[in-house]
N, C-alpha and C. Protein backbone atom coordinates (compact mmCIF):
# COMPACT_ATOMS: atom_id res chain seq x y z
N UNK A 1 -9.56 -25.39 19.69
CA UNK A 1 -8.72 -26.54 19.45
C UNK A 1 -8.90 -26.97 18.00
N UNK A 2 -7.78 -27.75 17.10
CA UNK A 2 -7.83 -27.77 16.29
C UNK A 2 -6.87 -29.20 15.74
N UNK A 3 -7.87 -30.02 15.12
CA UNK A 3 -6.79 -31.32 14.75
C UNK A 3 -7.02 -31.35 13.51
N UNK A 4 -5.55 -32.42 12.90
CA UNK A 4 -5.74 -32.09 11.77
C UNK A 4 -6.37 -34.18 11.66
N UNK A 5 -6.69 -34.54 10.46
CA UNK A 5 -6.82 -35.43 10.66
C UNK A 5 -6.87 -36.05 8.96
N UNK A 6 -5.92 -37.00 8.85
CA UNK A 6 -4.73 -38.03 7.81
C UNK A 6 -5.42 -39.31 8.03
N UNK A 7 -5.45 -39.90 6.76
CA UNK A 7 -5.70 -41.03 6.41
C UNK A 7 -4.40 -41.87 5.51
N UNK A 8 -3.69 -42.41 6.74
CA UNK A 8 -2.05 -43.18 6.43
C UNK A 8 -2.61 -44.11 5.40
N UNK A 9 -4.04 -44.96 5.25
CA UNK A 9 -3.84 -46.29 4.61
C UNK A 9 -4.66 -47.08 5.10
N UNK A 10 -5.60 -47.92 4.52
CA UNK A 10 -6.23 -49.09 4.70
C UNK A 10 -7.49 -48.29 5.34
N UNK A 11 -7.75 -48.62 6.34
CA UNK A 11 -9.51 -48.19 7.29
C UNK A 11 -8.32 -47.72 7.93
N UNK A 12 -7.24 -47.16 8.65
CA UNK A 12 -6.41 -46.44 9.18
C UNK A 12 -6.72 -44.49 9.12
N UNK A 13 -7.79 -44.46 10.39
CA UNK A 13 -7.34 -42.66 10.34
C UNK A 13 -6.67 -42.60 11.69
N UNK A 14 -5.73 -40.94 11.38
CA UNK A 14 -5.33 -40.55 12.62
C UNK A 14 -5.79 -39.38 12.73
N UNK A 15 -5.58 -38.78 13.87
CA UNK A 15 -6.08 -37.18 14.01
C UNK A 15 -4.37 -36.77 14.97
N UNK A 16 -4.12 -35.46 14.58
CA UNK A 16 -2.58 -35.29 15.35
C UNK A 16 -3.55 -33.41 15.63
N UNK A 17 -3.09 -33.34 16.45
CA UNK A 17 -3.40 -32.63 17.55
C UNK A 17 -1.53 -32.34 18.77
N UNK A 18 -1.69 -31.00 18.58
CA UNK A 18 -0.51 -30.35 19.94
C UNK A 18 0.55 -31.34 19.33
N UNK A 19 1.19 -32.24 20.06
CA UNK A 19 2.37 -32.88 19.86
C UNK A 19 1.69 -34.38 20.07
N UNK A 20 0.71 -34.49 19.85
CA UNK A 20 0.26 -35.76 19.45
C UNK A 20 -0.59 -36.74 18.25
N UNK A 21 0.09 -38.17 17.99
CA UNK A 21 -1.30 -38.48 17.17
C UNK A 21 -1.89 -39.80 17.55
N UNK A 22 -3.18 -39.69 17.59
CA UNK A 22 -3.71 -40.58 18.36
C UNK A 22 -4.38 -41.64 16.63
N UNK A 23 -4.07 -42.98 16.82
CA UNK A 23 -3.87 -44.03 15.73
C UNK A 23 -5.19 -44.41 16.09
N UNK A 24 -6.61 -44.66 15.16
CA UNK A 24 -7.76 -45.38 14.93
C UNK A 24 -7.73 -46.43 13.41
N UNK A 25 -8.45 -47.55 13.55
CA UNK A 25 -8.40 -48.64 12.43
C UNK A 25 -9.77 -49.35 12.70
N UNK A 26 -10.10 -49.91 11.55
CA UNK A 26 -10.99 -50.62 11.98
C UNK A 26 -11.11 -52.16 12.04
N UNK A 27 -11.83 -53.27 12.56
CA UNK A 27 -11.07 -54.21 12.86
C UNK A 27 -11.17 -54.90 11.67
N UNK A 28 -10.62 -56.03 11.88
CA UNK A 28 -10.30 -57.30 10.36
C UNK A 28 -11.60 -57.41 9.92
N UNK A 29 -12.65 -58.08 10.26
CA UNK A 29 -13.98 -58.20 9.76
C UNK A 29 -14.64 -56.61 9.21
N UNK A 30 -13.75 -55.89 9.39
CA UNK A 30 -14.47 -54.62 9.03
C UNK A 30 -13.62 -54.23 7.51
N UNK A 31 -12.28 -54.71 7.18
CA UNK A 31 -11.93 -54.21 6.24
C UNK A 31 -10.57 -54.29 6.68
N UNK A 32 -10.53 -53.75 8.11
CA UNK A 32 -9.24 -52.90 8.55
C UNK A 32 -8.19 -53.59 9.25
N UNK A 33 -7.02 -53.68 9.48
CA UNK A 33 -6.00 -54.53 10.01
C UNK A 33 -6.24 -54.97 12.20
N UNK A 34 -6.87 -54.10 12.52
CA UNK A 34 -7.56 -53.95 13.68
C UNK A 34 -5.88 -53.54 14.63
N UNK A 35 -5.39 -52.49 13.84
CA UNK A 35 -3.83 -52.72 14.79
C UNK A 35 -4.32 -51.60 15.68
N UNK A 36 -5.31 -50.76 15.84
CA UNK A 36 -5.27 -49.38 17.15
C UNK A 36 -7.06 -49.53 17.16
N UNK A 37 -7.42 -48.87 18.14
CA UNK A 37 -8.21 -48.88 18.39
C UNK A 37 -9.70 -48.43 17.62
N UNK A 38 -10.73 -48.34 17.08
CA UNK A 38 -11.73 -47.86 16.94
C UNK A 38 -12.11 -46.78 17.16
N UNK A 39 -12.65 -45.36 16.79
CA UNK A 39 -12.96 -44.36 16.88
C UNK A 39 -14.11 -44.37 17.98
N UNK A 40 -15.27 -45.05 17.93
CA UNK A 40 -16.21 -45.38 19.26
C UNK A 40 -15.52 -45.65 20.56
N UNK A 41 -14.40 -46.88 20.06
CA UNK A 41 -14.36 -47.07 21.49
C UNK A 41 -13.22 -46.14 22.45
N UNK A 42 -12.40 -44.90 21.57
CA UNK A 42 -11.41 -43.87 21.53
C UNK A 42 -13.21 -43.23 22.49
N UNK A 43 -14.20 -43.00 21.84
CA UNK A 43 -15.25 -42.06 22.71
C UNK A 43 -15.62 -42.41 24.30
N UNK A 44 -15.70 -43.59 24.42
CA UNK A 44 -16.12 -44.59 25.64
C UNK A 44 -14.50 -44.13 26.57
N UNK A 45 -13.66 -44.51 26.42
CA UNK A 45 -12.08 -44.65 26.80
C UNK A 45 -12.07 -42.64 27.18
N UNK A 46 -12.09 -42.43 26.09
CA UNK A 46 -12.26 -40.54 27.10
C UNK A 46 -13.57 -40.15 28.00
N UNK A 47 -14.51 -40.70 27.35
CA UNK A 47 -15.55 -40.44 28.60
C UNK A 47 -14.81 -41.00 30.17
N UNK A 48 -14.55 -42.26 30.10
CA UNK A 48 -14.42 -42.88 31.22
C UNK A 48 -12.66 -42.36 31.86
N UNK A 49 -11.64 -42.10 30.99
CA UNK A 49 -10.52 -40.79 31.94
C UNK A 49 -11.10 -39.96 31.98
N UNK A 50 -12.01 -38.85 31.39
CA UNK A 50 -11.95 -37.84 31.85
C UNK A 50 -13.07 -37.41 33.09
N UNK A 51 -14.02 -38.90 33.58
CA UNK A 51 -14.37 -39.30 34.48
C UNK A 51 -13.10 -39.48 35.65
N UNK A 52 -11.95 -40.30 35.17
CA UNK A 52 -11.13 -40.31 35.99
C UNK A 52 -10.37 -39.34 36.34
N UNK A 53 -10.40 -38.67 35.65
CA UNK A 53 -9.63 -36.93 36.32
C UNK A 53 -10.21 -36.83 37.19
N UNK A 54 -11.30 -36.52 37.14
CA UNK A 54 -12.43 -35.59 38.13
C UNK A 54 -11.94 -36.44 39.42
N UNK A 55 -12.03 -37.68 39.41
CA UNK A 55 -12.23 -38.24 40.83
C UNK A 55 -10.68 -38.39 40.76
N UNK A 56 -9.04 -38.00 40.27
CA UNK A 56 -7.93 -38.19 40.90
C UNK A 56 -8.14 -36.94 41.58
N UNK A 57 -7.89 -35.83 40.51
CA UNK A 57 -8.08 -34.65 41.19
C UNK A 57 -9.01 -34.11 42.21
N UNK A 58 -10.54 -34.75 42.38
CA UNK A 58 -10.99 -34.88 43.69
C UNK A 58 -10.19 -35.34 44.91
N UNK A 59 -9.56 -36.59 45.02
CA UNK A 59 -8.79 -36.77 45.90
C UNK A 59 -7.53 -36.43 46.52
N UNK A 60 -6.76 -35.91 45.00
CA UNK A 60 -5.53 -35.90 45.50
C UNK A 60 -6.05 -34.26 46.07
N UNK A 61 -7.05 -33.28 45.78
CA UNK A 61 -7.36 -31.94 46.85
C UNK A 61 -7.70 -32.61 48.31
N UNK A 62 -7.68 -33.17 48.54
CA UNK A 62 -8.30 -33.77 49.88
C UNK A 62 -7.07 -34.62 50.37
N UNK A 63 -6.45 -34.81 50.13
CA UNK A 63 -5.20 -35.96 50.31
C UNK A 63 -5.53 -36.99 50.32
N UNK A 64 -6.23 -37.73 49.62
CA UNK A 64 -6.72 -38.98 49.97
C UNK A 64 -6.21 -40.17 48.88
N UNK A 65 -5.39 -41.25 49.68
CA UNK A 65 -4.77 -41.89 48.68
C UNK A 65 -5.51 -42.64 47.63
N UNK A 66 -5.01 -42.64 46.54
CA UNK A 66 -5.51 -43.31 45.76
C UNK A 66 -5.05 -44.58 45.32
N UNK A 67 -3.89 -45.26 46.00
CA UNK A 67 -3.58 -46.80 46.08
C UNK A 67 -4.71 -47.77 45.93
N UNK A 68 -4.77 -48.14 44.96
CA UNK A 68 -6.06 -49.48 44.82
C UNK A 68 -7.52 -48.79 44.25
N UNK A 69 -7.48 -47.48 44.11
CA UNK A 69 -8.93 -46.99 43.21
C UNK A 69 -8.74 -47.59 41.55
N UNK A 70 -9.71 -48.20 40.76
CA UNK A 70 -9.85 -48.46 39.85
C UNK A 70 -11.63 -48.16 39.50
N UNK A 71 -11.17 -47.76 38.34
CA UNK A 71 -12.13 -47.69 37.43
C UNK A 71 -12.64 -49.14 36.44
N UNK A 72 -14.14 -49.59 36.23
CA UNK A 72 -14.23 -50.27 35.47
C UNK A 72 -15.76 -49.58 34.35
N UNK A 73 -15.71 -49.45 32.78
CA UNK A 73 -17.01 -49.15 32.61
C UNK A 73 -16.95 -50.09 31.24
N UNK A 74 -18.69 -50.05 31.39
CA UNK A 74 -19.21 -50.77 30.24
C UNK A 74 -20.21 -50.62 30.08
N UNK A 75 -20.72 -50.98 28.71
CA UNK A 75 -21.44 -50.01 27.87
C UNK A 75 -22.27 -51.18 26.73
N UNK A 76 -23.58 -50.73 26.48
CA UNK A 76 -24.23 -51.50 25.70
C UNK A 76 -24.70 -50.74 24.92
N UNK A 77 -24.74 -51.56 23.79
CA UNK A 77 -25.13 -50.87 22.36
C UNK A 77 -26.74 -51.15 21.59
N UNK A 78 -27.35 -50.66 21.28
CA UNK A 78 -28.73 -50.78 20.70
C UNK A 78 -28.19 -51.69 19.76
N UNK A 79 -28.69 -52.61 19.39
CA UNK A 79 -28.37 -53.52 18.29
C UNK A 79 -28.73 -53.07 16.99
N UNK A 80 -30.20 -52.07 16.85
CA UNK A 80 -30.64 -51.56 15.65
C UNK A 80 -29.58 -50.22 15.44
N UNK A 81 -29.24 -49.39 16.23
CA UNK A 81 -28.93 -48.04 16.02
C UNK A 81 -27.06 -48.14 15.76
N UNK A 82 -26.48 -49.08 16.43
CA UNK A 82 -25.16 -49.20 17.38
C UNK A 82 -24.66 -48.33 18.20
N UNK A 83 -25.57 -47.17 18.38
CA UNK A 83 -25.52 -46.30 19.51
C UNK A 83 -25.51 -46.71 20.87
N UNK A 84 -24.28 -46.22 21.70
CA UNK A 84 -24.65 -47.03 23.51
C UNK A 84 -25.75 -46.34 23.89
N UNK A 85 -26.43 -47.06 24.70
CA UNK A 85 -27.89 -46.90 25.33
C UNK A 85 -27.26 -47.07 26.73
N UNK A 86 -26.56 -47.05 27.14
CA UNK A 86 -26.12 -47.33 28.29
C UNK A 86 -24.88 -47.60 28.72
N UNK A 87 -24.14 -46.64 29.66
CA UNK A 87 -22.70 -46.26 29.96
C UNK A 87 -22.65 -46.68 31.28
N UNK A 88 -22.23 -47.91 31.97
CA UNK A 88 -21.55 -47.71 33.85
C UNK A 88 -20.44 -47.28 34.09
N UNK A 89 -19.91 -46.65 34.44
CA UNK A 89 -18.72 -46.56 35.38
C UNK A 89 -19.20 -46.83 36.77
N UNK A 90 -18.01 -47.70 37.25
CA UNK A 90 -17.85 -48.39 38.88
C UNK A 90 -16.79 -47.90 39.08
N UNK A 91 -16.83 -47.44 40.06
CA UNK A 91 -15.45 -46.68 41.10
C UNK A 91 -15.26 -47.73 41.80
N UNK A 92 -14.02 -48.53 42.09
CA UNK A 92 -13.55 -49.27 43.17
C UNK A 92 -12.81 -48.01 43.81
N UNK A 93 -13.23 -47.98 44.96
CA UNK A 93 -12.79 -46.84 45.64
C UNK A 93 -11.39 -47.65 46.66
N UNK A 94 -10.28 -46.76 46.78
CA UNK A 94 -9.04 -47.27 47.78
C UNK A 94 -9.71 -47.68 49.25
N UNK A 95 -8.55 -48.61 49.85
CA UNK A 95 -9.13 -48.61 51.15
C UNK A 95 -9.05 -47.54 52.25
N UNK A 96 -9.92 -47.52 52.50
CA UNK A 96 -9.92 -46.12 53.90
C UNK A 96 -10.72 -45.11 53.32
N UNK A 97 -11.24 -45.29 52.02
CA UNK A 97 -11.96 -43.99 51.58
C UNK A 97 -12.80 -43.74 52.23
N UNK A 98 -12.92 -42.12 52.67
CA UNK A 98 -13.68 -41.60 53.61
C UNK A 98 -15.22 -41.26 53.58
N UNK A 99 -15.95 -42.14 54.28
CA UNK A 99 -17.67 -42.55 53.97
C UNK A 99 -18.19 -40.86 53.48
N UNK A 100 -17.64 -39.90 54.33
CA UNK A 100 -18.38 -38.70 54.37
C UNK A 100 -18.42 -38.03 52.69
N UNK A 101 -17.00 -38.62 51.93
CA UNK A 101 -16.80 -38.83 50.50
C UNK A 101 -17.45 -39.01 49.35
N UNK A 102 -18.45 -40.19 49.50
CA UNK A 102 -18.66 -41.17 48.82
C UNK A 102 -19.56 -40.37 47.53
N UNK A 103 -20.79 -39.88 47.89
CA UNK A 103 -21.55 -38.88 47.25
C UNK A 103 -20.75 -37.85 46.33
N UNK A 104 -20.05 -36.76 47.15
CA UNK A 104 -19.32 -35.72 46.18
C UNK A 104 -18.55 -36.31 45.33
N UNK A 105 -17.93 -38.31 45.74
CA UNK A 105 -16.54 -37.84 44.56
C UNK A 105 -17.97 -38.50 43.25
N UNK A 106 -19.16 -39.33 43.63
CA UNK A 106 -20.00 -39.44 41.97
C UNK A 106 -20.40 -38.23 41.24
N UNK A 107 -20.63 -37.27 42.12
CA UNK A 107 -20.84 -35.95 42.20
C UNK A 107 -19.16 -35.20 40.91
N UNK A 108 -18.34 -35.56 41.21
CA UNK A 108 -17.39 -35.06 40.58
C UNK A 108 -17.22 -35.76 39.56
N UNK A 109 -17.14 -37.18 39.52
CA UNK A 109 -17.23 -38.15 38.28
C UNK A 109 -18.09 -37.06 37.48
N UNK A 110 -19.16 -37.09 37.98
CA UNK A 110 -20.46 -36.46 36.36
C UNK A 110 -20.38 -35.24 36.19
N UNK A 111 -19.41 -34.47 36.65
CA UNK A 111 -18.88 -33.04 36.06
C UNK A 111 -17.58 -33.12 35.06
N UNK A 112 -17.13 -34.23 34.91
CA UNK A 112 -16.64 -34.85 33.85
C UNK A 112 -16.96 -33.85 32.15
N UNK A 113 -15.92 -33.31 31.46
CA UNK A 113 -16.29 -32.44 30.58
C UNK A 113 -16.90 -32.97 29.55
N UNK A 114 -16.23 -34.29 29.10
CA UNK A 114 -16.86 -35.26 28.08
C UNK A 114 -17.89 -35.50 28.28
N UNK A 115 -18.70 -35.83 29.55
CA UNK A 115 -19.94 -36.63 29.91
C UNK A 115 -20.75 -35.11 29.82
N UNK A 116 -20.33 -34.05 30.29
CA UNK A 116 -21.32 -32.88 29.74
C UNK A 116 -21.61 -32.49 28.48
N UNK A 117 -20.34 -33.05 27.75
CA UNK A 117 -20.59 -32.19 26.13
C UNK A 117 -21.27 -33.26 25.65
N UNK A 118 -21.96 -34.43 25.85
CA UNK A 118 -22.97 -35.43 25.48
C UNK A 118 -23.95 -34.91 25.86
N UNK A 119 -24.44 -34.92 27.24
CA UNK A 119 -25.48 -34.14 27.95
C UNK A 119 -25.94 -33.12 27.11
N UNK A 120 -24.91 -32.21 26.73
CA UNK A 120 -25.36 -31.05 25.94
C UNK A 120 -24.67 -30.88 25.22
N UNK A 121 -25.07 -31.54 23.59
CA UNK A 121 -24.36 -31.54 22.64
C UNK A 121 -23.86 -30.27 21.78
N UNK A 122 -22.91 -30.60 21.79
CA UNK A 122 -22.55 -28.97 20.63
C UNK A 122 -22.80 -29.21 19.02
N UNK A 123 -23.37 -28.07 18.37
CA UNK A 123 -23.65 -28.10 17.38
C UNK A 123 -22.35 -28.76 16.45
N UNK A 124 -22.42 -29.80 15.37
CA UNK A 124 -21.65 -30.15 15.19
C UNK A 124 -21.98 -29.88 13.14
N UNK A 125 -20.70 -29.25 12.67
CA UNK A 125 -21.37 -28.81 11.33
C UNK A 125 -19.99 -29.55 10.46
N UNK A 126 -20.61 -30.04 9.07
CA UNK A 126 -19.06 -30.61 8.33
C UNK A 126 -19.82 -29.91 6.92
N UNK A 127 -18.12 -29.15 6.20
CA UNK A 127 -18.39 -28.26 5.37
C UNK A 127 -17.17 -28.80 4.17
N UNK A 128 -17.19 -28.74 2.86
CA UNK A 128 -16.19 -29.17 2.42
C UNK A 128 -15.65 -28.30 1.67
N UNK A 129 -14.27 -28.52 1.24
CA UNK A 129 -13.18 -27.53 0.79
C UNK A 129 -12.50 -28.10 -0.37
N UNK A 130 -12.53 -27.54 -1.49
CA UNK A 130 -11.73 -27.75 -2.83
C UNK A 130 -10.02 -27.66 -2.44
């Protein structure tokens, strides 16, 4: 995979990727107009869909409706480092979800690809180009 990634203006980066570009800024007290989101919290926001894949696509293999499942997560930050020290996700699970369930779909939450490539970080290298 391969993005390219533009700096439109102000604390404003984007990264465009396939047929998309996803808009980061940073907020007013930071410099930046605060019009899109933060690059951290763009990390938190994919951890926690691609948590939510795992458990649609857990259910919808099983047929099990997903009317009324919500996700809520939150996350605390070391005050010295600003690194999160700590990630929840809460499954509000739909009604009728099936008890025998409950285990495999946390079980599928944490096979989540994002939450593994933290687990086990990939070497990450920055090289620069004239």
């Amino acid at each position: 995979m391969e993005m390219e990634i533009t700096f439109p203006g102000g604390k404003k980066i984007d990264a465009e990727f396939k047929k998309y570009t996803v808009h980061t800024d940073q907020p007013r007290d930071e410099g930046g107009d605060g019009s899109a989101p933060e690059p951290y919290d763009l990390f938190l926001a994919s951890l926690a869909t691609c948590a939510g894949v795992y458990i649609l696509y857990f259910c919808e293999k099983r047929s099990i409706a997903v009317d009324g499942l919500r996700m809520t997560v939150q996350a605390e930050k070391n005050e010295k480092t600003h690194l999160f020290e700590t990630i929840r996700m809460r499954v509000k699970l739909p009604h009728g979800f099936p008890e025998k369930y409950r285990t495999a779909l946390v079980r599928a939450a944490e096979m989540c690809t994002v939450k593994r490539s933290v687990t086990s970080p990939p070497q990450i290298e920055v090289k620069l180009e004239e």
